[in-house]
C-alpha atoms as a PDB file:
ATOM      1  CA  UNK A   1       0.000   0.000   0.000  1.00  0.00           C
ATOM      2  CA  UNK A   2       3.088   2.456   1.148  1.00  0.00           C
ATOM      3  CA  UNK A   3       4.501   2.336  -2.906  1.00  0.00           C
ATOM      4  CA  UNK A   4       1.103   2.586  -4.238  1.00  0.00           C
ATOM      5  CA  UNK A   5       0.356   5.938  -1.902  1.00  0.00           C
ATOM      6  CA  UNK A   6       4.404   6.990  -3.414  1.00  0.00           C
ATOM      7  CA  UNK A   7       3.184   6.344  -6.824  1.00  0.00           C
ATOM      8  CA  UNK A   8       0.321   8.274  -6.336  1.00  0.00           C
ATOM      9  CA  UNK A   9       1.937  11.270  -4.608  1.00  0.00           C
ATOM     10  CA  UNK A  10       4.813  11.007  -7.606  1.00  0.00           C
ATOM     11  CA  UNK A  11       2.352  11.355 -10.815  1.00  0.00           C
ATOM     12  CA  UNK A  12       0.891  14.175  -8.730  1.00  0.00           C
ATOM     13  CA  UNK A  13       4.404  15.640  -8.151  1.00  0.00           C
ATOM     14  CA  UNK A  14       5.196  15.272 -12.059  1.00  0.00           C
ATOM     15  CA  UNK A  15       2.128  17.319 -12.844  1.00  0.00           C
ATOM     16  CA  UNK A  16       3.069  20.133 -11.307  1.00  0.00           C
ATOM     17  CA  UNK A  17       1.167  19.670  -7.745  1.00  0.00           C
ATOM     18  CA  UNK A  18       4.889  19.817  -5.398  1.00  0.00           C
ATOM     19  CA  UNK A  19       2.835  19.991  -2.306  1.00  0.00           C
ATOM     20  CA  UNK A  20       0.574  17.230  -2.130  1.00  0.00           C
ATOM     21  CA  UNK A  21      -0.564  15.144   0.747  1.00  0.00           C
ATOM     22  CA  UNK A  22      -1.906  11.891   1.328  1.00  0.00           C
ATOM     23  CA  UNK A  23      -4.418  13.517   3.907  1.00  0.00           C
ATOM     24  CA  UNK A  24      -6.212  10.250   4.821  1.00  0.00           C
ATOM     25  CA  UNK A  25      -6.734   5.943   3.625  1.00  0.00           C
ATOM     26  CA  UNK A  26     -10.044   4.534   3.963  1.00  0.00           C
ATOM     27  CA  UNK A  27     -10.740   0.859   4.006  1.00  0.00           C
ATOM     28  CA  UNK A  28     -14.824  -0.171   4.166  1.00  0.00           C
ATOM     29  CA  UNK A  29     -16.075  -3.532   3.637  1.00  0.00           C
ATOM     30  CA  UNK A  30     -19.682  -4.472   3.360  1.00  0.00           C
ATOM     31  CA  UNK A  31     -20.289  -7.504   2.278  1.00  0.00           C
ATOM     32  CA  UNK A  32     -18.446  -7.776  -1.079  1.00  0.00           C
ATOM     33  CA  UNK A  33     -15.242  -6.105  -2.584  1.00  0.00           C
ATOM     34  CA  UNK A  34     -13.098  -4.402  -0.104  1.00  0.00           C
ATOM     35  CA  UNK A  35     -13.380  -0.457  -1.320  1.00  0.00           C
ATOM     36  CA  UNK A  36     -10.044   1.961  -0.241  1.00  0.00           C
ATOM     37  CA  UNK A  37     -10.507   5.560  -0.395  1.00  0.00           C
ATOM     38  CA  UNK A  38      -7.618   7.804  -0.888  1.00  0.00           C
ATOM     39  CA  UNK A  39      -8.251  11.443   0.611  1.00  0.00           C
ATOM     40  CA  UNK A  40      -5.803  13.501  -1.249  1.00  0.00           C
ATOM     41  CA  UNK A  41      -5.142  17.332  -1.081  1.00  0.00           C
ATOM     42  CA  UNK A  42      -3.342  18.501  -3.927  1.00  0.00           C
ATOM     43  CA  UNK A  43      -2.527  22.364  -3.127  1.00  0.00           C
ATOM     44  CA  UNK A  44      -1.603  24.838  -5.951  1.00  0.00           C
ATOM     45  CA  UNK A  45      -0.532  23.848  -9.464  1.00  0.00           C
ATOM     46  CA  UNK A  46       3.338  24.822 -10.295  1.00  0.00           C
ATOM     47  CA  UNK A  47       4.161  25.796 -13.784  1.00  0.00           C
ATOM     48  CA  UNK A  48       7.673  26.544 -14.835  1.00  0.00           C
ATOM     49  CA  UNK A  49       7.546  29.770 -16.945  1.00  0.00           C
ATOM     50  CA  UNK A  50      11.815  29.936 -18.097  1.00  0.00           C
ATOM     51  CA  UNK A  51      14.870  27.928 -17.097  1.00  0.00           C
ATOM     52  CA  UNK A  52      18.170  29.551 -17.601  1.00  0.00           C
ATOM     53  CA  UNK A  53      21.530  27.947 -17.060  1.00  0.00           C
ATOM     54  CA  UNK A  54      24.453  30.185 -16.569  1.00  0.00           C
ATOM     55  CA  UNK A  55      27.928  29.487 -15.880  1.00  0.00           C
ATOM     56  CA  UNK A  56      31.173  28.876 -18.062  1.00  0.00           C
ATOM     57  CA  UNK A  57      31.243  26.010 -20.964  1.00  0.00           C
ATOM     58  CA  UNK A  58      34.228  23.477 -19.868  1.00  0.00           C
ATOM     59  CA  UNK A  59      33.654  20.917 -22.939  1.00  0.00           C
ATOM     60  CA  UNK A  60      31.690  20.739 -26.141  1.00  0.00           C
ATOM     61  CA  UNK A  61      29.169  18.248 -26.890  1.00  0.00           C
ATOM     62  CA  UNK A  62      31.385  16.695 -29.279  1.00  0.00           C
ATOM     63  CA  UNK A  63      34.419  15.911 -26.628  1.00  0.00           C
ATOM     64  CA  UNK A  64      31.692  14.820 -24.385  1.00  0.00           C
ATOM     65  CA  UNK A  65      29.725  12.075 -26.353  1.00  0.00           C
ATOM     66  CA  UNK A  66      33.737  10.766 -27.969  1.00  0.00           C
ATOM     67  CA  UNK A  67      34.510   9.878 -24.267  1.00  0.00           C
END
């Protein structure tokens, strides 16, 4: 159950939702399939707008992939 709440918590995570919690796991039986309930609260989306990278070149892409 723990990797299935991680894999749950991940996809969320990889769609932009960094601060979500597994707020609460609900297991009810009544007579038949066993149903689990996953109380999740998401919190605000993230979207990444720019990325720079900044700092000095040491190699070029050539020299890297020959090694």
């Amino acid at each position: 159950m723990q990797q299935d709440l991680d894999s749950i918590r991940e996809y969320y995570q990889d769609h932009g939702y960094i601060d979500v919690e597994v707020k609460d796991v609900r297991r009810e039986r009544q007579k038949g399939p066993l149903t689990i309930t996953i109380v999740i609260a998401q919190g605000v989306k993230y979207h990444v707008g720019k990325i720079v990278i900044t700092g000095e070149k040491i190699t070029t892409l050539e020299k890297f992939v020959r090694s």
